[in-house]
C-alpha atoms as a PDB file:
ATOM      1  CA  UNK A   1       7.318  18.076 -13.811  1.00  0.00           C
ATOM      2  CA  UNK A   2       5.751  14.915 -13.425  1.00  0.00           C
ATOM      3  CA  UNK A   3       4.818  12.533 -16.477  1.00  0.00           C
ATOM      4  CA  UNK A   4       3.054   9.399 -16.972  1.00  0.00           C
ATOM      5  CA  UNK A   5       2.876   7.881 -20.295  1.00  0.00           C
ATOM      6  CA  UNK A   6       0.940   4.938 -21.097  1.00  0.00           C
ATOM      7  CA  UNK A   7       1.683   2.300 -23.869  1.00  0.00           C
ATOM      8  CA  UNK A   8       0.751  -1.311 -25.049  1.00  0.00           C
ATOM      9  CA  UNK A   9      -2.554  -0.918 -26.364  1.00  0.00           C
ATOM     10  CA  UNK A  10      -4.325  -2.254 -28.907  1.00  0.00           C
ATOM     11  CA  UNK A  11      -6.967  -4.321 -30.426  1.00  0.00           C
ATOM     12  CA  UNK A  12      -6.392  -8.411 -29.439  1.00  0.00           C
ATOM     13  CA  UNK A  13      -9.176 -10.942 -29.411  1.00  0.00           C
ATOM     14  CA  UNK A  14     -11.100 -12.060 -26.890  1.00  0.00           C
ATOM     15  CA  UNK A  15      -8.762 -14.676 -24.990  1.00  0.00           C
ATOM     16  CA  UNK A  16      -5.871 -12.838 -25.527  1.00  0.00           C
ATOM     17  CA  UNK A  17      -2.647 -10.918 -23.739  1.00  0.00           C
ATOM     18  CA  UNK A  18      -1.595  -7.233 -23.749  1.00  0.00           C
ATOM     19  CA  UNK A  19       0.973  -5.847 -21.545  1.00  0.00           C
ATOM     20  CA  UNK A  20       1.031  -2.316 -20.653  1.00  0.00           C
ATOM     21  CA  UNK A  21       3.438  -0.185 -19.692  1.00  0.00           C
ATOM     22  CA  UNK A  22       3.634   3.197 -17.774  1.00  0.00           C
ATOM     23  CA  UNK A  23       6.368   5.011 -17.711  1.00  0.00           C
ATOM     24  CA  UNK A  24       7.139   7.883 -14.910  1.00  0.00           C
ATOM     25  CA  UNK A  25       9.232  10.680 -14.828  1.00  0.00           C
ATOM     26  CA  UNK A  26       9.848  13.590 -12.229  1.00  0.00           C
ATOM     27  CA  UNK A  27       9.012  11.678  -9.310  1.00  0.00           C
ATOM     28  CA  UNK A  28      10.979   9.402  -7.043  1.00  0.00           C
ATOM     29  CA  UNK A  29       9.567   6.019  -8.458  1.00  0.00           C
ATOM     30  CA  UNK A  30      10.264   4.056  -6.015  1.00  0.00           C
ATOM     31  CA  UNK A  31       8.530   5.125  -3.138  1.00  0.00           C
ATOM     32  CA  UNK A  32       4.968   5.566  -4.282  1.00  0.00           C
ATOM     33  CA  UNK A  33       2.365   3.057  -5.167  1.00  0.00           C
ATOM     34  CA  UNK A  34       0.654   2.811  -8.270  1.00  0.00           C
ATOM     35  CA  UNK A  35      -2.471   2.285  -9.471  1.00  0.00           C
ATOM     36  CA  UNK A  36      -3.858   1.148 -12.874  1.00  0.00           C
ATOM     37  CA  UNK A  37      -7.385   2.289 -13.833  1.00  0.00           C
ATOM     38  CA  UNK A  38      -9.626   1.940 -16.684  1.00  0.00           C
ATOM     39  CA  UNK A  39     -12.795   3.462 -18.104  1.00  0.00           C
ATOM     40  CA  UNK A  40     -15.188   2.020 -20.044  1.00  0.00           C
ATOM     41  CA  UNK A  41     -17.736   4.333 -22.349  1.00  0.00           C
ATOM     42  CA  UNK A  42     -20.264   5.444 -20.378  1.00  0.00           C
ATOM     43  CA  UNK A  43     -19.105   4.220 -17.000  1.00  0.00           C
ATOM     44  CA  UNK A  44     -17.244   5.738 -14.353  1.00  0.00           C
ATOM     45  CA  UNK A  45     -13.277   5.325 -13.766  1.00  0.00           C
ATOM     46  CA  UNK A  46     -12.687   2.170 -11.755  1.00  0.00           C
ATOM     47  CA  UNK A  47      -9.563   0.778  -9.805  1.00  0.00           C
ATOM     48  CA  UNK A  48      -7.963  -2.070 -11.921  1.00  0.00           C
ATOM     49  CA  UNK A  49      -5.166  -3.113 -10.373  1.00  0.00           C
ATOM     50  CA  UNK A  50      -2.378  -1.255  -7.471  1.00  0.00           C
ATOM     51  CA  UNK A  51       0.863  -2.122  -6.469  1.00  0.00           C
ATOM     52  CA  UNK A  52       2.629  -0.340  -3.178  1.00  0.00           C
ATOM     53  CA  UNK A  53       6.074   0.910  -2.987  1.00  0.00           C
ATOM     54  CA  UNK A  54       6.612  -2.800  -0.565  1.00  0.00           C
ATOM     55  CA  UNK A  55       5.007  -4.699  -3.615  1.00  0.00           C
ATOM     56  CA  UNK A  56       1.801  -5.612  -2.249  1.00  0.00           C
ATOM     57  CA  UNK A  57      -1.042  -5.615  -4.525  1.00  0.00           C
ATOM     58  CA  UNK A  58      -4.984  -5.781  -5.237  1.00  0.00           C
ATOM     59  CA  UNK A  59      -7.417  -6.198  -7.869  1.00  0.00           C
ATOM     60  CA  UNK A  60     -10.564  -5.883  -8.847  1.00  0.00           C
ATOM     61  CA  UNK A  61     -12.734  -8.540  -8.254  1.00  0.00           C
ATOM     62  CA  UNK A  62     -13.285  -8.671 -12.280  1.00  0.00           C
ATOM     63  CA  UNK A  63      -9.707  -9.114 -12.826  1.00  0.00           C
ATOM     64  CA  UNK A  64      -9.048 -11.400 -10.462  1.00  0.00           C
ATOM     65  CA  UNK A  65      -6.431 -14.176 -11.929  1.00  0.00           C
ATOM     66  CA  UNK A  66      -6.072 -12.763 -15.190  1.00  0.00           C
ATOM     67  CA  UNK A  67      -4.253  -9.305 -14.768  1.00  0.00           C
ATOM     68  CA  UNK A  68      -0.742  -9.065 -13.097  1.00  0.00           C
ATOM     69  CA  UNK A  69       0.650  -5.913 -11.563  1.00  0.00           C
ATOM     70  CA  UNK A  70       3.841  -5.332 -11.907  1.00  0.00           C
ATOM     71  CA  UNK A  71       7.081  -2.375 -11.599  1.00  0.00           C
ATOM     72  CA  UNK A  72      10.794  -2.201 -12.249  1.00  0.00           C
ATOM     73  CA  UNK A  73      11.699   1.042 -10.625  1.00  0.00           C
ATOM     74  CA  UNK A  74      15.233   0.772 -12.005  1.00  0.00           C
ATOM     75  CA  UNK A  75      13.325   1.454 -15.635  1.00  0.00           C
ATOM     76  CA  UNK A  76      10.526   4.114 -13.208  1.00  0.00           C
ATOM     77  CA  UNK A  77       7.895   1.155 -15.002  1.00  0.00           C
ATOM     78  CA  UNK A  78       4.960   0.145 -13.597  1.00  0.00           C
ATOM     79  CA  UNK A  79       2.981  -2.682 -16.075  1.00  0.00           C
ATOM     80  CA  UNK A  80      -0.144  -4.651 -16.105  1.00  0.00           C
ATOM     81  CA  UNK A  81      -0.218  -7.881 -17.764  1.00  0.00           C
ATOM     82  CA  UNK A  82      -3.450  -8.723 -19.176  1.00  0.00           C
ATOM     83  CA  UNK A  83      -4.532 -12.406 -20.548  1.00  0.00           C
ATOM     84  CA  UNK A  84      -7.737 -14.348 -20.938  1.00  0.00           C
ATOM     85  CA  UNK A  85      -9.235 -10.708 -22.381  1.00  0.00           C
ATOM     86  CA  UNK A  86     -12.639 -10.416 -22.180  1.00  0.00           C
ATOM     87  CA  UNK A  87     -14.979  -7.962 -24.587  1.00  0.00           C
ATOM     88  CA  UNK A  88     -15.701  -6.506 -21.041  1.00  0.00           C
ATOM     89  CA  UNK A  89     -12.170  -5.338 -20.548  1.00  0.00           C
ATOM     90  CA  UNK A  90     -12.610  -2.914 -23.338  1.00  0.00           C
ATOM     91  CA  UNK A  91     -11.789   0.390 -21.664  1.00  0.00           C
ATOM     92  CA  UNK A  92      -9.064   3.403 -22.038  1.00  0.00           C
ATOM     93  CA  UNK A  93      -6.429   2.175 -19.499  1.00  0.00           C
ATOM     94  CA  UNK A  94      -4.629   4.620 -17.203  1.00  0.00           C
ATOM     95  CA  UNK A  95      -1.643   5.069 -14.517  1.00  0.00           C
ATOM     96  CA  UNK A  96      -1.714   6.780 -11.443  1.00  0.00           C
ATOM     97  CA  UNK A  97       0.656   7.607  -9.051  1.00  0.00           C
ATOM     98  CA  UNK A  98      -1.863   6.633  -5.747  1.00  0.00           C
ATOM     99  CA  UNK A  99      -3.106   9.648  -3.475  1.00  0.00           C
ATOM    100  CA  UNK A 100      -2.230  12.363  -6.160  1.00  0.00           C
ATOM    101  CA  UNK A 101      -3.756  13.857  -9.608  1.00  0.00           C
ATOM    102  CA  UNK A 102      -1.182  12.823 -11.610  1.00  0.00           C
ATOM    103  CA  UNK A 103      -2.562  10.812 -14.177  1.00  0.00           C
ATOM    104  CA  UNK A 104      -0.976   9.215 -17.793  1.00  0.00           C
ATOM    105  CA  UNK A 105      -3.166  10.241 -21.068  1.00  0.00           C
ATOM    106  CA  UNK A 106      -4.356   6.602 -21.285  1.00  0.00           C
ATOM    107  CA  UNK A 107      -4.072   3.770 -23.610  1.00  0.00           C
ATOM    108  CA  UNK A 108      -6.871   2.262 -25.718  1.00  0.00           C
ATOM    109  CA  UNK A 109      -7.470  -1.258 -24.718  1.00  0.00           C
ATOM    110  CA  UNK A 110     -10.129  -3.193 -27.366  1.00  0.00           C
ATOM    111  CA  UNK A 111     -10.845  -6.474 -27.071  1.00  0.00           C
ATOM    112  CA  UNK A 112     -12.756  -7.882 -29.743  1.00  0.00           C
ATOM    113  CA  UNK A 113     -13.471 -10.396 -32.513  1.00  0.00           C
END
């Protein structure tokens, strides 16, 4: 059974860090990319951030130079690193494991003063 569980959330204000972390279980880590995603009330799901199996990545243009994908698949971890928040980066924040529906629950990212 695969799992994704999401963590690091929080409230932080606006120029400030969060790091989250997604944690997978029942599938062999290593090999797949992963994707971070994040929805924002009323607005569709959008592609944050993705990092391949090889450790290439891309962002979102909006993201650009302030979020960092990352993974340890020793710990089966993918994270994003978040600084210079933005009120606009308010969103729930989900994993994905790329090309399938296996998605975390999300984490609640709020950035405000």
């Amino acid at each position: 059974q695969v799992q994704l569980v999401e963590s690091g959330g929080g409230l932080v204000q606006p120029g400030g860090s969060l790091r989250l972390s997604c944690a997978a279980s029942g599938i062999i880590f290593s090999i797949y990319t992963m994707d971070w995603y994040r929805q924002a009330p009323g607005k569709q799901r959008e592609l944050v951030a993705r990092e391949t199996s090889e450790g290439s990545t891309i962002y979102a243009d909006s993201v650009k130079g302030r979020f960092t994908i990352s993974r340890d698949n020793a710990k089966n971890t993918v994270y994003l690193q978040m600084n210079s928040l933005k009120p606009e980066d308010t969103a729930v924040y989900y994993c994905n494991v790329y090309y399938t529906h296996y998605w975390g629950q999300g984490t609640q990212v709020t950035v405000s003063s």
